[in-house]
C-alpha atoms as a PDB file:
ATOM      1  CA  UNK A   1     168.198  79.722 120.702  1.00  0.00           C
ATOM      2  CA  UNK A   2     164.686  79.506 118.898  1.00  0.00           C
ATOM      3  CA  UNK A   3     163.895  81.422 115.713  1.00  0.00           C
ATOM      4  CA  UNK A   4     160.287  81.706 114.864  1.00  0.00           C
ATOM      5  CA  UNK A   5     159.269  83.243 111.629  1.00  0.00           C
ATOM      6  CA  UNK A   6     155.509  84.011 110.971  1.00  0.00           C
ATOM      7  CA  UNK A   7     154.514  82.264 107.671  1.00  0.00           C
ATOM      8  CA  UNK A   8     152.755  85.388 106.372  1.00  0.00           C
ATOM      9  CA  UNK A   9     155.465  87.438 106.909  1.00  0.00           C
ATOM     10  CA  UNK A  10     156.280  89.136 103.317  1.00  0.00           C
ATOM     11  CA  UNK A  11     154.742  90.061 100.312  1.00  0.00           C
ATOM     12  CA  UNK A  12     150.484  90.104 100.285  1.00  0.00           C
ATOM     13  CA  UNK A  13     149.081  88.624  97.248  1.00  0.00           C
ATOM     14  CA  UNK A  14     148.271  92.698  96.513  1.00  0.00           C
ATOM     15  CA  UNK A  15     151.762  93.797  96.674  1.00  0.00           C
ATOM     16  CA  UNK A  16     153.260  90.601  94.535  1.00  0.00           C
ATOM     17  CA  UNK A  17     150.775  91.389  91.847  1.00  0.00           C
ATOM     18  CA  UNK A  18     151.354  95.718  91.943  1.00  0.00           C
ATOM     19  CA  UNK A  19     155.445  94.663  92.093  1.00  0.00           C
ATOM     20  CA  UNK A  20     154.717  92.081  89.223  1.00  0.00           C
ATOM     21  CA  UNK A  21     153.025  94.702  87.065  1.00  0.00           C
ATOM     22  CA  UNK A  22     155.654  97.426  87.365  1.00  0.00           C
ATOM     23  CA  UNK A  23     158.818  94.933  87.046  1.00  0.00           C
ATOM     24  CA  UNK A  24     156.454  93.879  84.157  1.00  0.00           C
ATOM     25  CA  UNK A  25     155.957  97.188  82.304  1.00  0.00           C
ATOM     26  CA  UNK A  26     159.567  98.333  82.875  1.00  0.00           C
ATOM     27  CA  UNK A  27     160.685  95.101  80.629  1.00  0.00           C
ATOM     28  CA  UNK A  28     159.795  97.582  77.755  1.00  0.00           C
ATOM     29  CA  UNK A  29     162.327 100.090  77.907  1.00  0.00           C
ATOM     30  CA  UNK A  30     161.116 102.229  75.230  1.00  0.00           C
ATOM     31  CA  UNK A  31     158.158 104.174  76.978  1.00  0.00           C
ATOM     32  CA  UNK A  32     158.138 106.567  80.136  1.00  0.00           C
ATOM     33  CA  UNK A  33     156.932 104.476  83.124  1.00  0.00           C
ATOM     34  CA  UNK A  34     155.626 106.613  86.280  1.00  0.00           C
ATOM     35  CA  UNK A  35     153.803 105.072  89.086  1.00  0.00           C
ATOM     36  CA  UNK A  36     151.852 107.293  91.181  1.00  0.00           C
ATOM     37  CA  UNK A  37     153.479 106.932  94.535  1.00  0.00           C
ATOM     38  CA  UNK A  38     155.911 104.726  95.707  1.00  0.00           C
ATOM     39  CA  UNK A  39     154.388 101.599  94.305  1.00  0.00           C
ATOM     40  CA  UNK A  40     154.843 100.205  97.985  1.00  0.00           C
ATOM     41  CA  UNK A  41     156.508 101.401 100.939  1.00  0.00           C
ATOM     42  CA  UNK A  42     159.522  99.842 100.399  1.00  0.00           C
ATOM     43  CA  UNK A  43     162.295 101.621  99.726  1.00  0.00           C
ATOM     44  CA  UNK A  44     164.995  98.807  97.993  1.00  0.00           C
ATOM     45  CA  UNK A  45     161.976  97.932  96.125  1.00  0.00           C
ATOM     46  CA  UNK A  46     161.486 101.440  95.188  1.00  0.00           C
ATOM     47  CA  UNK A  47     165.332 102.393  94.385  1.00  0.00           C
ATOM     48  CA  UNK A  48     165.621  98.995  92.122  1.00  0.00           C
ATOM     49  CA  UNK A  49     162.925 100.283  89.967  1.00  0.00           C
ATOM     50  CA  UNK A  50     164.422 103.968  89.521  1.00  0.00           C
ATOM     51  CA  UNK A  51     167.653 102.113  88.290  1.00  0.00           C
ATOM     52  CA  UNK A  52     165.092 100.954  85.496  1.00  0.00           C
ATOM     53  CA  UNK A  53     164.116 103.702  84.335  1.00  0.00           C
ATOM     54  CA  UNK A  54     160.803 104.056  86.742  1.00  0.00           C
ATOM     55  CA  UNK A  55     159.808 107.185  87.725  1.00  0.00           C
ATOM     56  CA  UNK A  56     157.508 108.095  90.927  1.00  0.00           C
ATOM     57  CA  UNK A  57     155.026 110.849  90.271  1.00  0.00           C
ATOM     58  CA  UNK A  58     153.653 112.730  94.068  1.00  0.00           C
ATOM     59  CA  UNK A  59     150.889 115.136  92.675  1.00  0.00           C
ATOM     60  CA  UNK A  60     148.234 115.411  89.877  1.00  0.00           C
ATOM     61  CA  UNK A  61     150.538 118.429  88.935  1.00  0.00           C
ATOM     62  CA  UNK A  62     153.446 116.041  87.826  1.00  0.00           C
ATOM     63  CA  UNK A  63     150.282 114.449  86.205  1.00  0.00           C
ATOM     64  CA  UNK A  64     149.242 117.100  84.529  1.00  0.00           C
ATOM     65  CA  UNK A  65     152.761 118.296  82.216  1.00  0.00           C
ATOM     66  CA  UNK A  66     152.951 114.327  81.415  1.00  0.00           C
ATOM     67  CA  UNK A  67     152.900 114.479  77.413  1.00  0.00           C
ATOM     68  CA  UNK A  68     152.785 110.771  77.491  1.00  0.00           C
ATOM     69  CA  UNK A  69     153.930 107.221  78.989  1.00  0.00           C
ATOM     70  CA  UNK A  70     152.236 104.894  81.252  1.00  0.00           C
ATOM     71  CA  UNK A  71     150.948 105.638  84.961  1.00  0.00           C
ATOM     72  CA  UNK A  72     150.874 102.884  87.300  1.00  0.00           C
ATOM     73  CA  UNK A  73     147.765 102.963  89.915  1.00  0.00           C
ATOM     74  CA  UNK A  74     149.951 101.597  93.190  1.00  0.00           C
ATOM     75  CA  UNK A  75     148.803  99.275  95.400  1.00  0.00           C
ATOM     76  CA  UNK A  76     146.824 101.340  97.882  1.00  0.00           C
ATOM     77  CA  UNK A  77     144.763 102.943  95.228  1.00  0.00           C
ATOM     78  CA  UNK A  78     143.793 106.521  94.116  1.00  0.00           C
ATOM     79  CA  UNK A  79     140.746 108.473  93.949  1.00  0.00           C
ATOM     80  CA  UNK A  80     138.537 108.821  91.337  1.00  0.00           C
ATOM     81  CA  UNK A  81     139.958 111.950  90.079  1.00  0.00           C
ATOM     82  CA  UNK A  82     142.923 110.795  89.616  1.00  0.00           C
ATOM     83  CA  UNK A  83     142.079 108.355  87.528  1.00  0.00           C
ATOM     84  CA  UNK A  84     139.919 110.449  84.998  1.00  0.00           C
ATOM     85  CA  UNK A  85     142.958 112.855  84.780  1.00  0.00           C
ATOM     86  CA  UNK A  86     145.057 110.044  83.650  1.00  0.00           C
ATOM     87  CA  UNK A  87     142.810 109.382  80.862  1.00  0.00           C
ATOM     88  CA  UNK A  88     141.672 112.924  80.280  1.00  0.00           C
ATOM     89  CA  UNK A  89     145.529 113.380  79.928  1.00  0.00           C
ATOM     90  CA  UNK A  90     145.533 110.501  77.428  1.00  0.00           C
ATOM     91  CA  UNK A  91     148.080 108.711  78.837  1.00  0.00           C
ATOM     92  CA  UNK A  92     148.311 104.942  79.443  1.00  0.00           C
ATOM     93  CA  UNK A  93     146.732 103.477  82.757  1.00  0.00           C
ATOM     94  CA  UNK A  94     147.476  99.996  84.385  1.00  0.00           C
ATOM     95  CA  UNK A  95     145.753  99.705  87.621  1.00  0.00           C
ATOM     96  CA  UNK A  96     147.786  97.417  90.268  1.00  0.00           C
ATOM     97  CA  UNK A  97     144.703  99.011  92.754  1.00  0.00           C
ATOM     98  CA  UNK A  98     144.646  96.002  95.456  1.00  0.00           C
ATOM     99  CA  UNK A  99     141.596  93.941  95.307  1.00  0.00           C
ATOM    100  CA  UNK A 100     140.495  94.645  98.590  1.00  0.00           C
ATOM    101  CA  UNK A 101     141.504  98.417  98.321  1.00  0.00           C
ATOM    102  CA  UNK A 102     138.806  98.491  95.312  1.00  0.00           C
ATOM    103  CA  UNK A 103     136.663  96.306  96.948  1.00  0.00           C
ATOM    104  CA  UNK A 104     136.404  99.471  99.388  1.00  0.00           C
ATOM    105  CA  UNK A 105     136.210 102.157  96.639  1.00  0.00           C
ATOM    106  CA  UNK A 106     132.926 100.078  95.350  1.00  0.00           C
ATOM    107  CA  UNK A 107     131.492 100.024  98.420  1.00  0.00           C
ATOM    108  CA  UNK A 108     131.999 103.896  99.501  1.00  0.00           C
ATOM    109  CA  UNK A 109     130.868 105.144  95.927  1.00  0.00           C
ATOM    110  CA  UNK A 110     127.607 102.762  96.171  1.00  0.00           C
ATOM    111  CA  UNK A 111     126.768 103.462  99.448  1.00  0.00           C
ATOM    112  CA  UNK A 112     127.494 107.523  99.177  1.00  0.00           C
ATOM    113  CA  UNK A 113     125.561 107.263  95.813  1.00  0.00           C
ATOM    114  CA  UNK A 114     122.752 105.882  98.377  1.00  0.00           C
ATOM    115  CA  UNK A 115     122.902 109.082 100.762  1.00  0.00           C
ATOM    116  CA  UNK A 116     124.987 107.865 103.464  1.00  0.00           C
ATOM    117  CA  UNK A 117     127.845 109.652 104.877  1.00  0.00           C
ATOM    118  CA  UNK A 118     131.084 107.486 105.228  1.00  0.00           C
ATOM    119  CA  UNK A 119     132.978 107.407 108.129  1.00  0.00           C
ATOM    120  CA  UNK A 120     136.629 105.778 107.551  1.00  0.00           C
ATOM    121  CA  UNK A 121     138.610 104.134 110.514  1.00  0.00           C
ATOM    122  CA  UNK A 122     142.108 104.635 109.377  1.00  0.00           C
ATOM    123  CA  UNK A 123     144.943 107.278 108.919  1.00  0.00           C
ATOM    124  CA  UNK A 124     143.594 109.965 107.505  1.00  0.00           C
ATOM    125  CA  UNK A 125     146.855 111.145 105.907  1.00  0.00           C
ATOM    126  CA  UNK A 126     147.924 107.323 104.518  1.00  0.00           C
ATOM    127  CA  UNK A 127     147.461 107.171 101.028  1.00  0.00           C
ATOM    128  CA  UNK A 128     144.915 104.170 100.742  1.00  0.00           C
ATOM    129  CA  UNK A 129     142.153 106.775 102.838  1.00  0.00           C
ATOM    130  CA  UNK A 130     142.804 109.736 100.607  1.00  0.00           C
ATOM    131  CA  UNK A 131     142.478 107.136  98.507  1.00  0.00           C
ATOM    132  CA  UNK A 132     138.960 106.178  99.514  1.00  0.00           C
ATOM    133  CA  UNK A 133     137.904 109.337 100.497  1.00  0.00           C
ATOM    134  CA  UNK A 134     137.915 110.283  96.594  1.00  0.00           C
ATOM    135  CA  UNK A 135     135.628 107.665  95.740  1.00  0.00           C
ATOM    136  CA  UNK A 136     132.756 109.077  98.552  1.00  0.00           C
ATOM    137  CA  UNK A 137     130.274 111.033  96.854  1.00  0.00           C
ATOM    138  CA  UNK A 138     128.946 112.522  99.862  1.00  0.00           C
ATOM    139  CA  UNK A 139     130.605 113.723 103.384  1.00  0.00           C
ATOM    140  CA  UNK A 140     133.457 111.431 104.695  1.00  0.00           C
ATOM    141  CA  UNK A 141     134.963 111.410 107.953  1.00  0.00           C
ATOM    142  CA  UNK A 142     138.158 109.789 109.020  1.00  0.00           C
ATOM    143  CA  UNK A 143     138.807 108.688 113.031  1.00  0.00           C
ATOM    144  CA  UNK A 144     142.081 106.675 113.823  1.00  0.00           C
ATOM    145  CA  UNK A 145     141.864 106.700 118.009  1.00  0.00           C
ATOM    146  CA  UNK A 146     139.791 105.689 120.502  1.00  0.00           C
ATOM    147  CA  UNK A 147     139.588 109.607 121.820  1.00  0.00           C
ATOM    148  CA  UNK A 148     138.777 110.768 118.254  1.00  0.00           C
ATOM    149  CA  UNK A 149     135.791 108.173 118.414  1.00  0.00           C
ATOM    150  CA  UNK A 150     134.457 109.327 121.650  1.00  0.00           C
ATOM    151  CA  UNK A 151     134.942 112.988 120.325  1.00  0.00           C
ATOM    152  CA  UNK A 152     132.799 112.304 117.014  1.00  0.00           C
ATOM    153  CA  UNK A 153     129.843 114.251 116.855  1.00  0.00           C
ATOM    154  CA  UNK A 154     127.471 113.358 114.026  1.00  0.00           C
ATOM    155  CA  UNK A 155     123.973 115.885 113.870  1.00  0.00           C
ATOM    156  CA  UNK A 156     122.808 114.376 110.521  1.00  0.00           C
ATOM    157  CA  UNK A 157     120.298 112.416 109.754  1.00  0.00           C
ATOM    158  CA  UNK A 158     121.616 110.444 107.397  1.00  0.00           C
ATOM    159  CA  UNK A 159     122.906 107.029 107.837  1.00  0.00           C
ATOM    160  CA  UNK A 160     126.314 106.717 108.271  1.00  0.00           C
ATOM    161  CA  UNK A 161     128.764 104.261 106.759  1.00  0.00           C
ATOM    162  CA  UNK A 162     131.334 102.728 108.324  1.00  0.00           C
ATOM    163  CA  UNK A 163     134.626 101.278 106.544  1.00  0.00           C
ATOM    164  CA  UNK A 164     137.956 100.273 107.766  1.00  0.00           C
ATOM    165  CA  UNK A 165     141.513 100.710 106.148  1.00  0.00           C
ATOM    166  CA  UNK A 166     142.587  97.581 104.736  1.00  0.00           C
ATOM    167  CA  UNK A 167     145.744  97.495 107.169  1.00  0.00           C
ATOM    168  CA  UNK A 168     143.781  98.531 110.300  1.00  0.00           C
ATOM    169  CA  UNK A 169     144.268  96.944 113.910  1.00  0.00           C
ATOM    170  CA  UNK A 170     141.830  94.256 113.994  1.00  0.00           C
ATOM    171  CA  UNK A 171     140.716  94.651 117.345  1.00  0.00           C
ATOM    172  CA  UNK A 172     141.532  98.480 117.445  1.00  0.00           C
ATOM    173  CA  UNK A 173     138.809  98.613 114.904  1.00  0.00           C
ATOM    174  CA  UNK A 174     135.987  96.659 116.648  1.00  0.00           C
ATOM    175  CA  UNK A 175     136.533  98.620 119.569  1.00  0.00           C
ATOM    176  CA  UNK A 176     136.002 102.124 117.985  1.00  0.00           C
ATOM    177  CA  UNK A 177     132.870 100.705 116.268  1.00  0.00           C
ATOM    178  CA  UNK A 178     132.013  99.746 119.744  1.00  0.00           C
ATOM    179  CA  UNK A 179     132.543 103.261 120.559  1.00  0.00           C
ATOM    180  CA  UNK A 180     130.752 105.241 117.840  1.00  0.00           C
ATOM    181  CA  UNK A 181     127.419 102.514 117.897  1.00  0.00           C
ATOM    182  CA  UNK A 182     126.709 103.649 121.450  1.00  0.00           C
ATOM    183  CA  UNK A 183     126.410 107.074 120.146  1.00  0.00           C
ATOM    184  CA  UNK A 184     122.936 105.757 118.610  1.00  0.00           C
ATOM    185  CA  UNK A 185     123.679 106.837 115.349  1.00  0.00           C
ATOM    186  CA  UNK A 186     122.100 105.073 112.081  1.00  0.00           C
ATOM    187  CA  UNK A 187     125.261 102.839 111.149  1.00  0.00           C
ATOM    188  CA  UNK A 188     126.123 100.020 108.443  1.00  0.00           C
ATOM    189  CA  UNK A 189     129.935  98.867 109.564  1.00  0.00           C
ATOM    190  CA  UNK A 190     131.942  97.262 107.258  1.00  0.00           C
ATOM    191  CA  UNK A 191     134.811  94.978 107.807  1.00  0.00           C
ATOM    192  CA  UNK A 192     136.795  96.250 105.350  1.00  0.00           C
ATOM    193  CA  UNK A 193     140.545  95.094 106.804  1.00  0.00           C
ATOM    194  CA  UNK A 194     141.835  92.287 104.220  1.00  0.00           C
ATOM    195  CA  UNK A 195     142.056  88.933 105.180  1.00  0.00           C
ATOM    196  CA  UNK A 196     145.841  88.894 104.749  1.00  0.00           C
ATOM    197  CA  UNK A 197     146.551  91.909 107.625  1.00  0.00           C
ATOM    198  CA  UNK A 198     143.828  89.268 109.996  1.00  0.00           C
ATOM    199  CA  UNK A 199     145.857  86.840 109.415  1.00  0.00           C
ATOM    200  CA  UNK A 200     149.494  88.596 109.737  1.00  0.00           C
ATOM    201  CA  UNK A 201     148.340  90.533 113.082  1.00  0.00           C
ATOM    202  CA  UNK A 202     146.866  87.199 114.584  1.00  0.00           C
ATOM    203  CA  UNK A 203     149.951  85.159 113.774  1.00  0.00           C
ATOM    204  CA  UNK A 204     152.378  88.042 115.167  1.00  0.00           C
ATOM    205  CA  UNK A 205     150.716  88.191 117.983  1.00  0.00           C
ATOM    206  CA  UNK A 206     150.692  84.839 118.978  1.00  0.00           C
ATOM    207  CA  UNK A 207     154.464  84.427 118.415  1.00  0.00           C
ATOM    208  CA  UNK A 208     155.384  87.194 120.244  1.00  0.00           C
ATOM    209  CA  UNK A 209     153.184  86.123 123.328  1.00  0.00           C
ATOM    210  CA  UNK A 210     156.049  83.164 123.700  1.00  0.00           C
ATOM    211  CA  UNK A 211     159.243  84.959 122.271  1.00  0.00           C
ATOM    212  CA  UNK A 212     161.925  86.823 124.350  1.00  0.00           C
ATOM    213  CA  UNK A 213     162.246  89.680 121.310  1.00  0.00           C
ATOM    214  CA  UNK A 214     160.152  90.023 118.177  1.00  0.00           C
ATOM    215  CA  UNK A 215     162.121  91.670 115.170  1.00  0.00           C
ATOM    216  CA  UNK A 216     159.164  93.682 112.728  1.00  0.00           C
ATOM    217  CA  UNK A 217     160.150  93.960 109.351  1.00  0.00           C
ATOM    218  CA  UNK A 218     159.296  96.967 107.149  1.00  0.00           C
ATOM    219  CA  UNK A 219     159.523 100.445 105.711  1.00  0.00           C
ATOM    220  CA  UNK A 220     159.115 103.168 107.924  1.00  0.00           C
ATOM    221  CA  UNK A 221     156.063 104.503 106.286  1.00  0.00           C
ATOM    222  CA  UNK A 222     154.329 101.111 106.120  1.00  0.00           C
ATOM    223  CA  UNK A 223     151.339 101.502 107.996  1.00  0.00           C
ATOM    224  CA  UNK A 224     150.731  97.423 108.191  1.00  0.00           C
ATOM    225  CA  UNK A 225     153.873  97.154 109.683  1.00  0.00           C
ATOM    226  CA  UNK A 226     153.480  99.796 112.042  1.00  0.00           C
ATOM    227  CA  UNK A 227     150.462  97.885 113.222  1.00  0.00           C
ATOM    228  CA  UNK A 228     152.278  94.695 113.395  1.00  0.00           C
ATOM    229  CA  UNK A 229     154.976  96.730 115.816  1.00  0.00           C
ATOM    230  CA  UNK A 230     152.479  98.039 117.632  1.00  0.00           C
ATOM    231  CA  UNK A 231     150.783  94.774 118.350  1.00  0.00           C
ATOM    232  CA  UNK A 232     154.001  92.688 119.149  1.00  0.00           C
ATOM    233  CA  UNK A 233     155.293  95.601 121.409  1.00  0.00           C
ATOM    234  CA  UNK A 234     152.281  95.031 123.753  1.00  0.00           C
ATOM    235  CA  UNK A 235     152.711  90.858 124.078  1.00  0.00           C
ATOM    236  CA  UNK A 236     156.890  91.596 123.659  1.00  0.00           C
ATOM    237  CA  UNK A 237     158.637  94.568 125.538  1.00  0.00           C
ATOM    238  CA  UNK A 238     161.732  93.888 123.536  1.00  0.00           C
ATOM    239  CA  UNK A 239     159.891  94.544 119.974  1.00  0.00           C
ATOM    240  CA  UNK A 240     162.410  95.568 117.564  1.00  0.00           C
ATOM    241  CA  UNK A 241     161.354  98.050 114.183  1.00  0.00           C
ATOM    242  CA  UNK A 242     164.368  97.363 111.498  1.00  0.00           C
ATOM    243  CA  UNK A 243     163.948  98.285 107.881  1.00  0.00           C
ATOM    244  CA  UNK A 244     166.951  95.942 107.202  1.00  0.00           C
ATOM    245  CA  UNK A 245     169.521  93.711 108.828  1.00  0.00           C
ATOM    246  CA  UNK A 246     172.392  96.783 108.880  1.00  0.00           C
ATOM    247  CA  UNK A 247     169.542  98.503 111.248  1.00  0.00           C
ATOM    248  CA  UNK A 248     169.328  95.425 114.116  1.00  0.00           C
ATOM    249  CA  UNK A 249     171.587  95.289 117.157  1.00  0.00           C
ATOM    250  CA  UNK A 250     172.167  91.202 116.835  1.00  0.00           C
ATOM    251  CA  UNK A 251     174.102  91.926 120.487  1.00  0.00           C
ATOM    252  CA  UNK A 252     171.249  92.994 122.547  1.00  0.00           C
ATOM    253  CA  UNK A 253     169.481  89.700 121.652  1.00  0.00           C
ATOM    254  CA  UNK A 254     172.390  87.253 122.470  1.00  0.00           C
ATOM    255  CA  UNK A 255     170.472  86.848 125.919  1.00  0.00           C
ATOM    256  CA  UNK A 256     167.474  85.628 124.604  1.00  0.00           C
ATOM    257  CA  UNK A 257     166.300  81.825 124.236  1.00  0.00           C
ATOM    258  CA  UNK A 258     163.444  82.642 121.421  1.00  0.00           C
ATOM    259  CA  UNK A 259     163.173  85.382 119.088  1.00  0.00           C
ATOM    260  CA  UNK A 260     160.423  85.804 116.779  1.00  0.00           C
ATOM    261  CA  UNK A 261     160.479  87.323 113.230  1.00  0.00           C
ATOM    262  CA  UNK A 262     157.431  88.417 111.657  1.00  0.00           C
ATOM    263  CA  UNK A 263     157.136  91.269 108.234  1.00  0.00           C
ATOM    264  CA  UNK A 264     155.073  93.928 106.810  1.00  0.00           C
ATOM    265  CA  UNK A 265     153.496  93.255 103.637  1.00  0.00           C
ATOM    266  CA  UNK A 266     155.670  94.965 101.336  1.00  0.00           C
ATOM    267  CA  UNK A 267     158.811  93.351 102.440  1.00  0.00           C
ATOM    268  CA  UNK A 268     160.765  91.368 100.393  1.00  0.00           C
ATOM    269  CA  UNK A 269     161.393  87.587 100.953  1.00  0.00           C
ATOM    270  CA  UNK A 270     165.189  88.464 100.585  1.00  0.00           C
ATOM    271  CA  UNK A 271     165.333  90.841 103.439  1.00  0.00           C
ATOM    272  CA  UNK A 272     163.791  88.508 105.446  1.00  0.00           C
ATOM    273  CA  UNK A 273     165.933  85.462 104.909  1.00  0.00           C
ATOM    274  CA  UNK A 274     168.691  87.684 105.754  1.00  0.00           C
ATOM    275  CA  UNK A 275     167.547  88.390 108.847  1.00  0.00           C
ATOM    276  CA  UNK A 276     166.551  85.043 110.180  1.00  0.00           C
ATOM    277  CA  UNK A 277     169.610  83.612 108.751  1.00  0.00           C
ATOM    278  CA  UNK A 278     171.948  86.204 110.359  1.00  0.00           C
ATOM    279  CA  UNK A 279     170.032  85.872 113.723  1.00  0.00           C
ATOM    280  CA  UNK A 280     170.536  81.913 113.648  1.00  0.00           C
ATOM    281  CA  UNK A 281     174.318  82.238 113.006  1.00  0.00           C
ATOM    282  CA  UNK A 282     175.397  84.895 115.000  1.00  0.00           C
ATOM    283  CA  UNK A 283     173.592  83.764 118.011  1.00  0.00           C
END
């Protein structure tokens, strides 16, 4: 049997650096260290930090009775107000905001600040939006379907912005600027998904074109690699969702002459390995 694994399955540069910075801070053992959120959606990462004394704060209210200590800015980012909190609160702040994320957060406060609306392609309820959404100075609007793009119904006369969630389906997103541009509206669109998601959607997609079962990779509340799933499930019927090697059925591939691996990007290398190496010696 052949085992393909994508080469950027794993860690994005973003989440190495956020991961870097925590594992980094928690070295010190004599300060409080919160990061707000789960610093990604991981959760071994996430339970190997709490054994080191890092705790995960869910709400500017858990903010707000902090007397001191340092708050890590996750990966996916925060809005503005949370940041001037942290400070207001005078507590310490290292930002592990991915570049791309604040890439985004530039471009929604500049462009707001100009009089446009901003309309986000993304999950409106995924952290990285809310995210962005607290950066827009001005109305912002969040669509994640095709049938919520048809259903958008924009009466001002301002021009609009368009933005994408760094994670998004590539072509999921071209098609629902397709969608809203034939509404006639004043637009500026703005690639906004990283290069890294491009280049792990293209590359999953492509492997699971010519493999018998794809195995995804990833937390459950990774959006990134519920896009990956959802992309190899449409070239792959037999598209398998683990979260770890306990979680895959290694019987109900023992049929198969190629299986393809691929991983969300806040999966560690480790969990990975596992799984391919499992896969190759079981089968």
């Amino acid at each position: 049997m052949i085992v393909k694994t994508a080469k950027t399955a794993g860690f994005c540069p973003g989440v190495k650096r956020a991961v870097r910075m925590v594992y980094e801070q928690a070295e010190n053992p004599s300060k409080e260290i919160y990061t707000y959120g789960p610093i990604i959606h991981n959760e071994q990462v996430v339970e190997d930090l709490e054994k080191k004394g890092v705790r995960v704060l869910n709400s500017e209210e858990e903010i707000r009775v902090l007397t001191g200590g340092t708050v890590i800015i996750r990966s996916h980012g925060v809005s503005k107000s949370v940041y001037d909190l942290i400070r207001d609160k005078g507590l310490e702040l290292v930002d592990a905001t991915c570049g791309f994320v604040r890439r985004i957060h530039e471009i929604v406060w500049r462009e707001s600040g100009n009089g446009c609306d901003i309309l986000i392609i993304g999950n409106s309820t995924h952290p990285e939006v809310e995210g962005i959404k607290g950066w827009c100075r001005k109305d912002a609007y969040v669509i994640e379907t095709e049938e919520e793009a048809e259903k958008f119904h924009y009466t001002k006369k301002n021009k609009l912005c368009i933005v994408s969630q760094t994670t998004f389906n590539y072509k999921k997103f071209n098609k629902l600027v397709e969608i809203i541009s034939e509404k006639g509206y004043d637009i500026l669109v703005l690639n906004t998904i990283c290069n890294a998601t491009e280049e792990r959607q293209t590359e999953a997609r492509a492997i699971a074109r010519e493999a018998d079962a794809m195995i995804v990779i990833g937390g459950r509340h990774s959006s990134n690699t519920q896009k990956l799933f959802e992309i190899c499930k449409k070239e792959c019927e037999n598209t398998y969702y683990i979260q770890r090697l306990k979680d895959l059925d290694v019987q109900s591939l023992q049929s198969m002459s190629c299986v393809g691996i691929t991983a969300g990007a806040s999966t560690p290398n480790n969990i990975i390995e596992e799984v391919q190496n499992n896969v190759r010696n079981e089968l």
